[in-house]
C-alpha atoms as a PDB file:
ATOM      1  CA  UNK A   1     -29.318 -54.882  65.194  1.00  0.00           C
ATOM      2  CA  UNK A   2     -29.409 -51.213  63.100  1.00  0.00           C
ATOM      3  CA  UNK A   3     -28.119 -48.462  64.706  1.00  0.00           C
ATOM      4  CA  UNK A   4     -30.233 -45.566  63.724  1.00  0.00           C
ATOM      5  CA  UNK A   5     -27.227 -42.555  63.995  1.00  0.00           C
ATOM      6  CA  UNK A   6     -29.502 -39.855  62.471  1.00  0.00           C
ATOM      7  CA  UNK A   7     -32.886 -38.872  63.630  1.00  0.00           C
ATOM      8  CA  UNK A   8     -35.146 -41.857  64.947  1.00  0.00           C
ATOM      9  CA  UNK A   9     -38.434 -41.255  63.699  1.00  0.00           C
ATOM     10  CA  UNK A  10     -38.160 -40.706  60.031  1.00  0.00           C
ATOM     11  CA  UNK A  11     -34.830 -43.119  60.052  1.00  0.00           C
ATOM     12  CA  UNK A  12     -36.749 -45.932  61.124  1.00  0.00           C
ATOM     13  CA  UNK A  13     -39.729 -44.760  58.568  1.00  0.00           C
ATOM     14  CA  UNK A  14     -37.386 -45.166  55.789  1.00  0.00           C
ATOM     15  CA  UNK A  15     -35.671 -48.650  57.011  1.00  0.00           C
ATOM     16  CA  UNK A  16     -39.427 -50.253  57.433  1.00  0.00           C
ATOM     17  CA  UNK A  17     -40.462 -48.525  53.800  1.00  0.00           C
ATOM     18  CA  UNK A  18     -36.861 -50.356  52.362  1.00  0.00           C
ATOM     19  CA  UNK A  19     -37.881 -53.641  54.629  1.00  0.00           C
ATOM     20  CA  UNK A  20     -41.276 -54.013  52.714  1.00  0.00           C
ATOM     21  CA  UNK A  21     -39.125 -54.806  49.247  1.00  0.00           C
ATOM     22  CA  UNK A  22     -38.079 -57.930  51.444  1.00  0.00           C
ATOM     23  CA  UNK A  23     -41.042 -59.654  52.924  1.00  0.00           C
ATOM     24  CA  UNK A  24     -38.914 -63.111  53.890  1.00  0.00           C
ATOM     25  CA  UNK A  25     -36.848 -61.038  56.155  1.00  0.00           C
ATOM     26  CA  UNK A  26     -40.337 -59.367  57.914  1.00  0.00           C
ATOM     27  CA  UNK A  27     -42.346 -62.437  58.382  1.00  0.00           C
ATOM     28  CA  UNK A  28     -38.980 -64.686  59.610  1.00  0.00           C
ATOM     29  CA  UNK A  29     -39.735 -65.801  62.960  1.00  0.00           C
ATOM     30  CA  UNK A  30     -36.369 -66.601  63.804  1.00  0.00           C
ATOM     31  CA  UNK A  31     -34.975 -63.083  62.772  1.00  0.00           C
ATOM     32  CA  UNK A  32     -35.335 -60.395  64.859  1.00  0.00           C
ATOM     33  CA  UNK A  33     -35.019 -56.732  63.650  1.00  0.00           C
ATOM     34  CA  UNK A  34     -33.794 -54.711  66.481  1.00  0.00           C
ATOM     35  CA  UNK A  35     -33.093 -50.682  66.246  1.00  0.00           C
ATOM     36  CA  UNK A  36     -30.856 -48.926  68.685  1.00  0.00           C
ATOM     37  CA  UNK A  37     -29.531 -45.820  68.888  1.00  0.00           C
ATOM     38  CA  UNK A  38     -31.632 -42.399  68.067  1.00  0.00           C
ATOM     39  CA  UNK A  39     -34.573 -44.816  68.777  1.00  0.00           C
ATOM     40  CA  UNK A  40     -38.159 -42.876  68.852  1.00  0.00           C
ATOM     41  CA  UNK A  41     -39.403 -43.092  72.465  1.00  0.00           C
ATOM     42  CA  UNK A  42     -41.181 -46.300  73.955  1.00  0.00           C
ATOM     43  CA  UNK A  43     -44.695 -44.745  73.450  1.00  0.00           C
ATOM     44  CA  UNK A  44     -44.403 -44.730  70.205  1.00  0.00           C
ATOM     45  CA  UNK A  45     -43.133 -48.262  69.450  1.00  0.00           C
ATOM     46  CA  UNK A  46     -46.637 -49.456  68.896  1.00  0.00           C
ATOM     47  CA  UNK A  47     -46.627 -47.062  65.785  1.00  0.00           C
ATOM     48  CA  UNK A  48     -44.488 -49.639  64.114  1.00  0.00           C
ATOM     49  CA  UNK A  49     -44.498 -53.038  62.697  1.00  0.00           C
ATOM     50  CA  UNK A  50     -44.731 -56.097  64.883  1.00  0.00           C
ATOM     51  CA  UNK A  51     -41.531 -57.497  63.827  1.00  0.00           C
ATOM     52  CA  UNK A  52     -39.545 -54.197  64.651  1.00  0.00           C
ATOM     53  CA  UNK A  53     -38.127 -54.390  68.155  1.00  0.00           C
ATOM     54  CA  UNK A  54     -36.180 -52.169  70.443  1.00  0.00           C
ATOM     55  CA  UNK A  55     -33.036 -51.983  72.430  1.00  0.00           C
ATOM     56  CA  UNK A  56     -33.935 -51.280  76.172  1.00  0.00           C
ATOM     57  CA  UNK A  57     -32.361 -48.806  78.418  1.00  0.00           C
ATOM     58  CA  UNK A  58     -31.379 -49.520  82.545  1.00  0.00           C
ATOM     59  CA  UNK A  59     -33.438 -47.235  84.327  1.00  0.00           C
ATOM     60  CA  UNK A  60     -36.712 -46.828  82.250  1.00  0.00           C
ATOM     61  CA  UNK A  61     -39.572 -48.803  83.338  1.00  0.00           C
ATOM     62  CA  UNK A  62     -41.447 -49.930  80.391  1.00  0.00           C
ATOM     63  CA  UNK A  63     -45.196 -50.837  80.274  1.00  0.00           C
ATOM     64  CA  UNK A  64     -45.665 -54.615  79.874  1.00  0.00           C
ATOM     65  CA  UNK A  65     -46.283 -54.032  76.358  1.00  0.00           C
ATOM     66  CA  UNK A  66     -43.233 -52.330  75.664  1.00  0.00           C
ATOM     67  CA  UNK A  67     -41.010 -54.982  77.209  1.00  0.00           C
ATOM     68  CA  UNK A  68     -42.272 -57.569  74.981  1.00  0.00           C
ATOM     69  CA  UNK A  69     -40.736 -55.421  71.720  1.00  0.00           C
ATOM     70  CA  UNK A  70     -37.559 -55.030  73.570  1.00  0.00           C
ATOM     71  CA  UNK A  71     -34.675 -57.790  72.761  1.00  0.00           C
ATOM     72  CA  UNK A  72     -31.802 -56.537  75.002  1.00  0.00           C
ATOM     73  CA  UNK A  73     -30.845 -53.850  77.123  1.00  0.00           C
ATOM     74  CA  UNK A  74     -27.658 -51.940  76.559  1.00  0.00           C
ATOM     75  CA  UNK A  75     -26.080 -49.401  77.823  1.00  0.00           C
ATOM     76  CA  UNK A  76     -23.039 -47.335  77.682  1.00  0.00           C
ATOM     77  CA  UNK A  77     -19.877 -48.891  79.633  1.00  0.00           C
ATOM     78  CA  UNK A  78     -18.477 -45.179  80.707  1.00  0.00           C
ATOM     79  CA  UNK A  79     -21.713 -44.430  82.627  1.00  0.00           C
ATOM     80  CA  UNK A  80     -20.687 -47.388  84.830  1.00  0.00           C
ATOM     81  CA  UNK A  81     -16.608 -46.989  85.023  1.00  0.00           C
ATOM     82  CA  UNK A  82     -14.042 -45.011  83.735  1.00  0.00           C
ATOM     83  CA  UNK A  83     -11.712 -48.068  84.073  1.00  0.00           C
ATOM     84  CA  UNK A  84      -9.454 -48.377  81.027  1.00  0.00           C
ATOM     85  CA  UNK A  85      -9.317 -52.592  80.901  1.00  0.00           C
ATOM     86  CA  UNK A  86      -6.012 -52.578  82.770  1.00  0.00           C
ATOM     87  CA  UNK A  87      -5.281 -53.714  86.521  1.00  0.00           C
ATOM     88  CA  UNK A  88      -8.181 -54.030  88.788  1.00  0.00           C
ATOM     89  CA  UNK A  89     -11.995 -51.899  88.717  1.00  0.00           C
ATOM     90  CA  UNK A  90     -13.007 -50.208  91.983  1.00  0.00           C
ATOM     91  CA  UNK A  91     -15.812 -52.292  94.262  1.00  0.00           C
ATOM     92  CA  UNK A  92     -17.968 -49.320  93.485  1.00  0.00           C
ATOM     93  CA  UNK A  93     -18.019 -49.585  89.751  1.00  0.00           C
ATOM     94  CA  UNK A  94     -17.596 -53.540  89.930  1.00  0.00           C
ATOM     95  CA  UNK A  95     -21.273 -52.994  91.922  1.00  0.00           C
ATOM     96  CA  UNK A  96     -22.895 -50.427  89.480  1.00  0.00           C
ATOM     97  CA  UNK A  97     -22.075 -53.278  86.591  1.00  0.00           C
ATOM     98  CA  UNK A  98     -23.254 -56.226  88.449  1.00  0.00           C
ATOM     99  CA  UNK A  99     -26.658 -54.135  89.211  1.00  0.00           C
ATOM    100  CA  UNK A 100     -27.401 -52.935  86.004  1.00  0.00           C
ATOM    101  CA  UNK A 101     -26.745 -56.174  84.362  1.00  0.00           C
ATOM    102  CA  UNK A 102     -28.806 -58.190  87.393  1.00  0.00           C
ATOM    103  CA  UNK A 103     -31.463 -55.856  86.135  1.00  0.00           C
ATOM    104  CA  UNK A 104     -31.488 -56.380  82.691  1.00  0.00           C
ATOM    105  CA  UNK A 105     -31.704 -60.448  83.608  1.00  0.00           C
ATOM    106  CA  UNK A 106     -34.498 -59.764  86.084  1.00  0.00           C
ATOM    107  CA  UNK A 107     -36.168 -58.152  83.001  1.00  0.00           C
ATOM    108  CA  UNK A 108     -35.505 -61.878  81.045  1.00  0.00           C
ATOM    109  CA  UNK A 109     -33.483 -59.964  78.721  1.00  0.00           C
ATOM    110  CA  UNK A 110     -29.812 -60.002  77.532  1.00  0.00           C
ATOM    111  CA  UNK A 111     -27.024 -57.199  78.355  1.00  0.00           C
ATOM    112  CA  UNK A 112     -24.060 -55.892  76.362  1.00  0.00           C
ATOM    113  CA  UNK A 113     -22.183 -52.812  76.606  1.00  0.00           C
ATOM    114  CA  UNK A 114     -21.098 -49.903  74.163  1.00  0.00           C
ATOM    115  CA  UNK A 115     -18.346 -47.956  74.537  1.00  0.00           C
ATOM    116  CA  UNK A 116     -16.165 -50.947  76.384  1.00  0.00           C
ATOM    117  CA  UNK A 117     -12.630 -51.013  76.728  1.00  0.00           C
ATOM    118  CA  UNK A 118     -12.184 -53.187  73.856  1.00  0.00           C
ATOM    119  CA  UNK A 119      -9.020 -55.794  74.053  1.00  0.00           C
ATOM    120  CA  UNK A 120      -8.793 -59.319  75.953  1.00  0.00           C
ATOM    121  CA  UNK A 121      -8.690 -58.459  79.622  1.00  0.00           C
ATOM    122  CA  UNK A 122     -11.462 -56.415  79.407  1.00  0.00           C
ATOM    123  CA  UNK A 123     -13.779 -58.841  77.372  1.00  0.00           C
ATOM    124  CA  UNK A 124     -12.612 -61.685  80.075  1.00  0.00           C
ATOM    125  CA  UNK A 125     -14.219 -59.104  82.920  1.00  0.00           C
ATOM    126  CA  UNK A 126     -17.093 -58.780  80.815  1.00  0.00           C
ATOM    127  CA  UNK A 127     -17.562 -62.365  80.749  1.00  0.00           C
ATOM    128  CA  UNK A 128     -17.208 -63.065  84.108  1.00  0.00           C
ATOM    129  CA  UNK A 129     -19.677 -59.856  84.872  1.00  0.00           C
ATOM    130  CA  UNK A 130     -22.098 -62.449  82.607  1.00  0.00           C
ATOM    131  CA  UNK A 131     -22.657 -59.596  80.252  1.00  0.00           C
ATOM    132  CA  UNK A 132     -25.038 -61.574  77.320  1.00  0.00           C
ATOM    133  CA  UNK A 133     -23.398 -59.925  73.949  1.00  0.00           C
ATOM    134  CA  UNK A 134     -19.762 -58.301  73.880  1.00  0.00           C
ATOM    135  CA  UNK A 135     -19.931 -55.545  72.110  1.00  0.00           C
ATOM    136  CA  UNK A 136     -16.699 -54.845  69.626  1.00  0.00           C
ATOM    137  CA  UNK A 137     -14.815 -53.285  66.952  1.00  0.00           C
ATOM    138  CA  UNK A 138     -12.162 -55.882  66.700  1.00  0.00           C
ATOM    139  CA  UNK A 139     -13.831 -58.861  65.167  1.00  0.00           C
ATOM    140  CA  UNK A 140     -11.391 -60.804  64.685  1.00  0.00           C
ATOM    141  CA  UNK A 141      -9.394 -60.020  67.785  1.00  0.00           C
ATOM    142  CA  UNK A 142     -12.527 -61.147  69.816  1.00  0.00           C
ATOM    143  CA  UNK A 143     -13.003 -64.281  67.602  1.00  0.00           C
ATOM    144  CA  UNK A 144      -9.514 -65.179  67.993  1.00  0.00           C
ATOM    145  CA  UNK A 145     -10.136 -64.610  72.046  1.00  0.00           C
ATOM    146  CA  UNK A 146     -13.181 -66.253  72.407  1.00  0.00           C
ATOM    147  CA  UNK A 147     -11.797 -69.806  70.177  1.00  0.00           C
ATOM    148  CA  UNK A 148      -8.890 -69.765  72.856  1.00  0.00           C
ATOM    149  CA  UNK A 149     -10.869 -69.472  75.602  1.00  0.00           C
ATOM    150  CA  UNK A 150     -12.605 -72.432  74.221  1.00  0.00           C
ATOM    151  CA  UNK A 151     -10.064 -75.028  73.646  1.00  0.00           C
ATOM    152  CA  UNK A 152      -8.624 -73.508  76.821  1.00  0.00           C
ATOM    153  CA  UNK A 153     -12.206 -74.503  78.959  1.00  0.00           C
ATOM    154  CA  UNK A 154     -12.199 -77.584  76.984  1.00  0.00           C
ATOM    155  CA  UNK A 155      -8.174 -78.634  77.999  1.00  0.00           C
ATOM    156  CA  UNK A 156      -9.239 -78.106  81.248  1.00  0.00           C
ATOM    157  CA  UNK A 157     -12.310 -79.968  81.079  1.00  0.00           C
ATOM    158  CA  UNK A 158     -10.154 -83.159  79.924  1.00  0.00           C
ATOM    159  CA  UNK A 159      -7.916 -82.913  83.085  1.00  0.00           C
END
């Protein structure tokens, strides 16, 4: 995934023109090059190479073509809740997640979340909320969660 933080158009012009110098990585079928961020807008996508694809948005309906250069859908975790990771989110926000990420799935397509509170209790929530990808800036925090939560699943698989 490249997050394009300048202007999408000729950013993404510039990362294909720098991808050509490494044809292994374009015609890989198992790697997917997805751009987020200051994307250009869905009716352009076909103005790009085949093995560029997109990160979706909730809330824009896509032509059937589009949808098939789309990997995921994201979106941004304050436009859904303002809660903090701590103590318990309001039924109102908990429904806003569960229906943008039931849409997302209805689309046959993954869901993470920018902008999330970032820190264990929040990245359990997420879970449980079957978000597809956590999104973080503590690497090894989350690896460090996500290894105990295994041998903790596993223990209790033994019992």
């Amino acid at each position: 995934m490249i997050d394009l933080k300048t202007e999408g158009v000729a950013t993404l012009n510039t990362l294909i023109s720098k991808l050509k110098n490494y044809p292994k990585l374009i015609e890989c079928k198992t790697l997917f090059i997805t751009v987020s961020g200051n994307m250009p807008a869905p009716a352009l996508w076909s103005n790009y190479p085949d093995y560029i694809h997109f990160d979706g948005r909730p809330g824009i309906t896509y032509t059937p073509e589009q949808q098939k250069r789309i990997r995921l859908v994201s979106a941004n975790f304050r436009s859904y809740s303002s809660w903090n990771g701590k103590g318990a989110l309001t039924n109102s926000d908990e429904e806003k997640i569960n229906r943008v990420i039931e849409a997302a799935h209805a689309m046959n397509k993954p869901f993470r979340f920018w902008a999330i509170p970032d820190f264990p209790e929040s990245w359990k929530k997420l879970i449980e909320f079957r978000v597809d990808i956590l999104n973080t800036d503590d690497v090894s925090g989350l690896a460090a969660f996500l290894k105990e939560r295994k041998k903790t699943e596993s223990n209790l698989n033994k019992k």
